[in-house]
Protein backbone atom coordinates (compact mmCIF):
# COMPACT_ATOMS: atom_id res chain seq x y z
CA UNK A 1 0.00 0.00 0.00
CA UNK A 2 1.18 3.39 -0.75
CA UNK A 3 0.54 6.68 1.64
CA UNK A 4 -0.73 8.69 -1.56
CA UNK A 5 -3.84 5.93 -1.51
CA UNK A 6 -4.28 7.10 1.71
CA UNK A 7 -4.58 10.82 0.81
CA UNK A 8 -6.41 10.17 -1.79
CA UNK A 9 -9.15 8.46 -0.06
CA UNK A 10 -9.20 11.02 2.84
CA UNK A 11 -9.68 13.52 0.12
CA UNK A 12 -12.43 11.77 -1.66
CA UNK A 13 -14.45 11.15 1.61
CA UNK A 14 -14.31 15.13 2.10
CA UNK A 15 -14.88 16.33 -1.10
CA UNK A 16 -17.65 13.03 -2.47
CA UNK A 17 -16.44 14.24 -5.87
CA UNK A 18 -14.23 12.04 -8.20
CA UNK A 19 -13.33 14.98 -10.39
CA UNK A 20 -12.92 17.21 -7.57
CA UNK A 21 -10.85 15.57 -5.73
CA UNK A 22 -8.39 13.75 -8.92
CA UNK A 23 -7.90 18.10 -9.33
CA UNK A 24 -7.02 18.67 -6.00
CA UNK A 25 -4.29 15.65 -5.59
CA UNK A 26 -2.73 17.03 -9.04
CA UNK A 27 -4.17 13.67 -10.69
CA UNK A 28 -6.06 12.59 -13.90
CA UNK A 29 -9.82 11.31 -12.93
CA UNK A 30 -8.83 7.75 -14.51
CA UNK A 31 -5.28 7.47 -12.56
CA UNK A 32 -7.33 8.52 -9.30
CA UNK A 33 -10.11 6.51 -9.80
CA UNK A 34 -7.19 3.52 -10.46
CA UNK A 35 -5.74 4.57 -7.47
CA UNK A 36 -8.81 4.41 -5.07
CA UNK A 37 -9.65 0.59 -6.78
CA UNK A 38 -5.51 -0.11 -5.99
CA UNK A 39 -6.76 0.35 -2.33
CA UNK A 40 -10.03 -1.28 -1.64
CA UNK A 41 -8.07 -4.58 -3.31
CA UNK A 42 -4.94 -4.38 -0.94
CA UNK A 43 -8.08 -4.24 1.72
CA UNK A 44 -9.84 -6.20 -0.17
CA UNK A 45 -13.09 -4.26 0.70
CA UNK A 46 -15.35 -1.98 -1.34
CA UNK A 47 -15.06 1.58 0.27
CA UNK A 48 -17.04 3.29 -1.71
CA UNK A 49 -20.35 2.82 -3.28
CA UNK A 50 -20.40 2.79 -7.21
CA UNK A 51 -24.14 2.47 -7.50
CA UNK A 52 -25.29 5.40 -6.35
CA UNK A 53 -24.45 9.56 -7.04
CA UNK A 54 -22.99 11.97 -5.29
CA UNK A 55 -20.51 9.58 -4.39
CA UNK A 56 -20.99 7.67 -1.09
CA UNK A 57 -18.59 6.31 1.22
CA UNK A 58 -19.43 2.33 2.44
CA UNK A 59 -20.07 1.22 5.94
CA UNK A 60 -16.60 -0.07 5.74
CA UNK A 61 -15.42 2.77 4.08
CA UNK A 62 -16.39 5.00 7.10
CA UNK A 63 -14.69 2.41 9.34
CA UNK A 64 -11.17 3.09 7.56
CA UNK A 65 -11.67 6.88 6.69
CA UNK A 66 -10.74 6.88 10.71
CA UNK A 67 -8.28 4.69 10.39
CA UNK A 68 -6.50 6.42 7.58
CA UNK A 69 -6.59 9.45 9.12
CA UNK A 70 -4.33 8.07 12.28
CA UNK A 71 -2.46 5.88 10.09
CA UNK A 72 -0.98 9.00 8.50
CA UNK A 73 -0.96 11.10 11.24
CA UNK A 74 1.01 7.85 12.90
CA UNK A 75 3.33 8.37 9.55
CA UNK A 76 4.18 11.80 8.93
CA UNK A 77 4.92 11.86 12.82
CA UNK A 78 7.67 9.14 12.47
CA UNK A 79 9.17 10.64 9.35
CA UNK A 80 9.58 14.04 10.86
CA UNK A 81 10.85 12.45 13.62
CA UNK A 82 13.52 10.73 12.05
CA UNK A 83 14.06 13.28 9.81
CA UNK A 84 14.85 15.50 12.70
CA UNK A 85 17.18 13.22 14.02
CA UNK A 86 19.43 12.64 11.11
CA UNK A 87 23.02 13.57 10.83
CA UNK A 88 23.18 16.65 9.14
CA UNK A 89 26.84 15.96 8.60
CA UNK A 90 25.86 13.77 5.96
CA UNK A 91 27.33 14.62 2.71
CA UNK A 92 24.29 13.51 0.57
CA UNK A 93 22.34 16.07 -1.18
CA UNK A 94 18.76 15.17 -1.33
CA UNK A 95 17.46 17.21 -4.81
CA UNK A 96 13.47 17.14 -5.61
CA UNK A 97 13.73 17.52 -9.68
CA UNK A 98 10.96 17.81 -12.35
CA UNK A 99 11.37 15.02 -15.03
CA UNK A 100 12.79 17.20 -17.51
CA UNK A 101 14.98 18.99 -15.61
CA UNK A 102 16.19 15.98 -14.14
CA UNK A 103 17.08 14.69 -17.79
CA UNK A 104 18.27 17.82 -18.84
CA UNK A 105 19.39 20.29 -16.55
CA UNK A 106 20.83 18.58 -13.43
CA UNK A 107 23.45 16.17 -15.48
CA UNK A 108 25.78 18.81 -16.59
CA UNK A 109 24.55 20.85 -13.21
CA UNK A 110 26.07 18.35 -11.17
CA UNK A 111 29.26 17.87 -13.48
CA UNK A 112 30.37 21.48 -13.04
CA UNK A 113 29.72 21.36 -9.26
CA UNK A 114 32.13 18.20 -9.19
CA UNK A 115 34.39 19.86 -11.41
CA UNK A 116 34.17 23.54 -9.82
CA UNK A 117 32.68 22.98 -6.41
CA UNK A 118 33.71 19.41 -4.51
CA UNK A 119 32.51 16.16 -5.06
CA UNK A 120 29.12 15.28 -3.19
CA UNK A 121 27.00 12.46 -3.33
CA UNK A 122 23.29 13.44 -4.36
CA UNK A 123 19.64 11.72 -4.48
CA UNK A 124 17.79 12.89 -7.05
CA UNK A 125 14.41 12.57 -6.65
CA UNK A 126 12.21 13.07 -10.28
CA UNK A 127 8.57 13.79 -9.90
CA UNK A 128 6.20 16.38 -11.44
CA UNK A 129 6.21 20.08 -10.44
CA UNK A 130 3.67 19.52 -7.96
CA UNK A 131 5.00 17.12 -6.30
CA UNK A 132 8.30 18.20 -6.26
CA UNK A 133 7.33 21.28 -4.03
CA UNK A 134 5.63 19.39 -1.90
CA UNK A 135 8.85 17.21 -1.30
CA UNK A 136 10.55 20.69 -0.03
CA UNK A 137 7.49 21.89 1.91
CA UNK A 138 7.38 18.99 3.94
CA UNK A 139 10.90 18.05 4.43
CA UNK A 140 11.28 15.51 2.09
CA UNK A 141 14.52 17.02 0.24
CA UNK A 142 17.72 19.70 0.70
CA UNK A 143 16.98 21.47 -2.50
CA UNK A 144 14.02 22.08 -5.11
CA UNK A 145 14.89 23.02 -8.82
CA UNK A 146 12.13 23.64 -10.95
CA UNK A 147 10.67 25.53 -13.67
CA UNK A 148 8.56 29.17 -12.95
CA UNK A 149 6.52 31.50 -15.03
CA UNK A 150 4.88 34.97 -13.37
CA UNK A 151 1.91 33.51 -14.68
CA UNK A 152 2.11 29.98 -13.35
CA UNK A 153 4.61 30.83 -10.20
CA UNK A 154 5.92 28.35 -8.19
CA UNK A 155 4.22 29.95 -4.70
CA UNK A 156 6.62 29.37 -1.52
CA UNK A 157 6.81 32.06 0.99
CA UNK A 158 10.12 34.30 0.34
CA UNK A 159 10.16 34.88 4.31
CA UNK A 160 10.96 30.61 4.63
CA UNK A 161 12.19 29.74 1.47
CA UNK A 162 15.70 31.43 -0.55
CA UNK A 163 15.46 30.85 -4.18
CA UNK A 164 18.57 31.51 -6.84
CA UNK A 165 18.29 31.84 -10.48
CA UNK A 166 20.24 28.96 -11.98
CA UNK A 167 18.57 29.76 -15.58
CA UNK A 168 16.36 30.28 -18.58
CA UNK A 169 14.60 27.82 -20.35
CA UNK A 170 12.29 28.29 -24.12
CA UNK A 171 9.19 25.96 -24.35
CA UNK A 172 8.85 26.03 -28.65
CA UNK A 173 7.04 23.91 -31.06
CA UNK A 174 9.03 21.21 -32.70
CA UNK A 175 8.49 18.39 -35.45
CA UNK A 176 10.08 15.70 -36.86
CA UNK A 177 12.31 17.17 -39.89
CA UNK A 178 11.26 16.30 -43.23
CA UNK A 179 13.48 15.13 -47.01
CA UNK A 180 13.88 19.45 -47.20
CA UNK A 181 15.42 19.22 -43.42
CA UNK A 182 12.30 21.44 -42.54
CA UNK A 183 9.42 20.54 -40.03
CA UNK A 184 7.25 18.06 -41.61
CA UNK A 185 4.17 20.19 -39.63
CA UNK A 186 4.11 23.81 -39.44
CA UNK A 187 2.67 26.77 -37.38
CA UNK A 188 -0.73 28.29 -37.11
CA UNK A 189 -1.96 25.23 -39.10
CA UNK A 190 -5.57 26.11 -40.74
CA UNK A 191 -8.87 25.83 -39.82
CA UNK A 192 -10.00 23.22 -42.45
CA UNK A 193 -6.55 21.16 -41.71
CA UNK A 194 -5.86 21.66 -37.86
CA UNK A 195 -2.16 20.06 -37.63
CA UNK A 196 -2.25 17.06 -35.11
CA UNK A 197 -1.19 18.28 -31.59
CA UNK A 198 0.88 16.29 -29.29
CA UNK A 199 -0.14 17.54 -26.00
CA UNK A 200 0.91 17.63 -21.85
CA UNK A 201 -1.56 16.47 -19.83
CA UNK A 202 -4.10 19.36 -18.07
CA UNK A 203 -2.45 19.23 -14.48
CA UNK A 204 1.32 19.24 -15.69
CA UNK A 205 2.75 22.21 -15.37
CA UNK A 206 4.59 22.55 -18.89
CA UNK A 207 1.17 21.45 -20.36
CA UNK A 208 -0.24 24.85 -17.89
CA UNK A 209 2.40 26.77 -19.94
CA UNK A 210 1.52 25.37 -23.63
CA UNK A 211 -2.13 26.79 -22.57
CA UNK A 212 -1.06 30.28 -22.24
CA UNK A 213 1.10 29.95 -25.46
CA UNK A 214 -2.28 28.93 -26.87
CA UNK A 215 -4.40 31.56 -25.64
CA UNK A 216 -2.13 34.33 -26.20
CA UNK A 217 -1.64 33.32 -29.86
CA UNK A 218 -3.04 36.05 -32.56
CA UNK A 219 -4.06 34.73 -35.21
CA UNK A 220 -5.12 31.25 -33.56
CA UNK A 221 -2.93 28.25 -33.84
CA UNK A 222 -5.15 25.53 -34.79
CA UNK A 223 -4.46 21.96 -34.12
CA UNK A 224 -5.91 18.66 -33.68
CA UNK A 225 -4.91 16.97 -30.25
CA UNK A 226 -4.34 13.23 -31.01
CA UNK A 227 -1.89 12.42 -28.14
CA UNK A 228 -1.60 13.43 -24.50
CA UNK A 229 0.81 12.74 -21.59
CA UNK A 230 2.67 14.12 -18.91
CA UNK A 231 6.64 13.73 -19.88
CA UNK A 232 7.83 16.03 -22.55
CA UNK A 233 10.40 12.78 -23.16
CA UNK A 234 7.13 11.17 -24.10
CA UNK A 235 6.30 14.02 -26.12
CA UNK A 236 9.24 14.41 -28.04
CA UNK A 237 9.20 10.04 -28.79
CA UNK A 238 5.82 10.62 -30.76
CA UNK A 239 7.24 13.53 -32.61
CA UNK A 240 10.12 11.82 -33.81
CA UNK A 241 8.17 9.09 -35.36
CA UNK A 242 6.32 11.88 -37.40
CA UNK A 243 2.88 12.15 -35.31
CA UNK A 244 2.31 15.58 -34.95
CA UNK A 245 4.10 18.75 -32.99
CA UNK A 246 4.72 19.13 -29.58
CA UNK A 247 6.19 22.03 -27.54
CA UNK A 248 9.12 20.80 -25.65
CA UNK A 249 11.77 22.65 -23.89
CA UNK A 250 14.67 23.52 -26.13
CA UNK A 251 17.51 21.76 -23.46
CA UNK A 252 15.47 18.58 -24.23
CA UNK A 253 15.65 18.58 -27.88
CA UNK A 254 19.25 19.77 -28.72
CA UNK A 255 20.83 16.73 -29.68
CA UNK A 256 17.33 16.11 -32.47
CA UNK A 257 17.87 19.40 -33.77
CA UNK A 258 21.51 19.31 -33.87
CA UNK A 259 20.95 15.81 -35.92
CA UNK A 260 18.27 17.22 -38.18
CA UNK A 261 15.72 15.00 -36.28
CA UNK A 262 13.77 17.33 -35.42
CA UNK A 263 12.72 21.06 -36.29
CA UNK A 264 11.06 23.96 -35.49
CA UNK A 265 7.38 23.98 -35.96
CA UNK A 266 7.24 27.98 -36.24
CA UNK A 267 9.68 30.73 -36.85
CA UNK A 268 11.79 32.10 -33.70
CA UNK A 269 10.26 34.36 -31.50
CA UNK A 270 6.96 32.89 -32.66
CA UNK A 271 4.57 30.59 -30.18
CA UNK A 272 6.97 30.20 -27.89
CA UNK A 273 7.03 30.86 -23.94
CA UNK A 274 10.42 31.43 -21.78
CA UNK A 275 10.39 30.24 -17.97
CA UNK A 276 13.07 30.36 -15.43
CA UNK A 277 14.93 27.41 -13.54
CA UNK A 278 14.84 28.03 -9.92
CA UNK A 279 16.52 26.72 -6.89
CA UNK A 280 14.79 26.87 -3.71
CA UNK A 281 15.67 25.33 -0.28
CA UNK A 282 14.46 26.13 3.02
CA UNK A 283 15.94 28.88 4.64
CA UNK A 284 18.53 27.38 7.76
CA UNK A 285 16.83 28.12 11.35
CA UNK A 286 17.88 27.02 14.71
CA UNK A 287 15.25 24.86 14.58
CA UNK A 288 16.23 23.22 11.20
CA UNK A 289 19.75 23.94 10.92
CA UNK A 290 19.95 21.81 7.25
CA UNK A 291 22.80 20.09 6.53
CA UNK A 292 25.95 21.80 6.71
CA UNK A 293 26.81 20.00 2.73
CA UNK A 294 23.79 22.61 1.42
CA UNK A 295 24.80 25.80 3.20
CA UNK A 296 28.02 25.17 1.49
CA UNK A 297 26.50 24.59 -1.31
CA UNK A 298 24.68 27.39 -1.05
CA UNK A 299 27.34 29.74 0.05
CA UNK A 300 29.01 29.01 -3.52
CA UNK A 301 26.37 29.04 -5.71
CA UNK A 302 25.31 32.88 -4.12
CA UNK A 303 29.18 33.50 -4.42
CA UNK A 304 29.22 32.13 -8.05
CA UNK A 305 26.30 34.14 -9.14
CA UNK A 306 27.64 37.37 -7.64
CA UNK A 307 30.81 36.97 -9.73
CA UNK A 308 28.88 37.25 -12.87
């Protein structure tokens, strides 16, 4: 059994909404609704009744709603305990990564801090953008890199959390490159032949920033979604084999492009969104101290950016 089932089902017992509460845990409805029938087999008990609407929670259902609220109250407790008590001497680095970045970014990242910096050990810890702050809000890593936009910010509280700037990043529209080296699909498409649309998934947060490229687009871009996930690596697989375009961060497609692969889908400058790579880590307090590995860390990277 995983904790998240555990969330999830606390969730839907508050909220008696499927949809509701698959938005509020940062899911798809299918993958929550998969997640919810994961549980009631490992307890092999129905929890919630199927037959009727608004959803209700079973007898039994009510029964472990109370359990599952001390069970993870019995959880978190233990893992902030021993959290609390580890050696922060440690010379791991525990690093909560988005999957792109984590393909992308943090490989050479961590070379030049071996090269430049000293040589640490590190955990790297891939999950979506979500998810990834949540590891850093509740103590679950050193350090949180991700992706933010102004208009889709990445909302910690400055007074608890430093952040550094470690970069820029252009989210673009790319296809596979055709006999003429050119993208085999191109930009705004038209309305009697929409171009098929490889698309992010609504709650990931590059899919978030495709939407605003989308709405902000004059004239209208029009395309035909025919695919849809939540890894831009699964994104950029699809439109290599030639099944549509897909926006994709330009650090993630430069060996395509560089191999005539793949292609722009419009001209630069056009339908195309820049966001910043960010750093964050909890600020040091005498009640969480951090490990002494990160302030270093930290120390350098501040010291390295003031150089510049």
């Amino acid at each position: 059994m995983e904790t998240k089932w555990l969330e999830d089902f606390i969730s839907l017992v508050e909220t008696k909404n499927f949809s509701r509460s698959a938005q509020l845990r940062h899911v798809t409805q299918p993958a929550f609704s998969r997640r919810i029938r994961s549980l009631e087999n490992w307890l092999g008990t129905d929890l919630i009744d199927r037959t009727t609407f608004p959803t209700r929670v079973t007898p039994a259902g009510m029964i472990f709603y109370e359990q599952a609220l001390e069970m993870l109250g019995q959880i978190n407790g233990v893992r902030e305990m021993l959290r609390n008590n580890r050696v922060t001497a440690t010379k791991t680095i525990d690093l909560a990564v988005p999957h792109t970045l984590s393909l992308t970014f943090v490989p050479k990242w961590l070379a030049a801090l071996e090269r430049d910096f000293a040589s640490i050990n590190s955990r790297l810890i891939a999950l979506n953008v979500h998810d990834a702050v949540l590891q850093l809000v509740e103590g679950g890593c050193d350090l949180l890199l991700c992706y933010h936009h102004p208009r889709q910010p990445v909302q910690l509280d400055p007074s608890r959390y430093d952040m550094l700037l470690m970069g820029r990043e252009a989210l673009c529209a790319y296809a596979r490159c055709g006999a003429d080296s050119q993208a085999e699909y191109r930009l705004p498409g038209r309305r009697d032949a929409p171009l098929p649309f490889l698309s992010y998934t609504t709650n990931a947060y590059l899919g978030r920033m495709v939407d605003l490229i989308l709405a902000d687009a004059k004239p209208g871009l029009h395309v035909d979604k025919r695919y849809e996930t939540d890894m831009a690596e699964g994104l950029k697989m699809m439109a290599l084999d030639g099944h549509g375009i897909a926006f994709l961060p330009e650090s993630a497609v430069t060996r395509e492009v560089a191999q005539g692969q793949l292609a722009r889908a419009s001209e630069p400058g056009q339908w195309e969104i820049e966001m910043e790579i960010r750093l964050y880590r909890e600020r040091p307090s005498d009640a969480r101290p951090g490990k002494q590995i990160v302030a270093e860390l930290w120390e350098y990277l501040v010291a390295q950016q003031s150089a510049t």
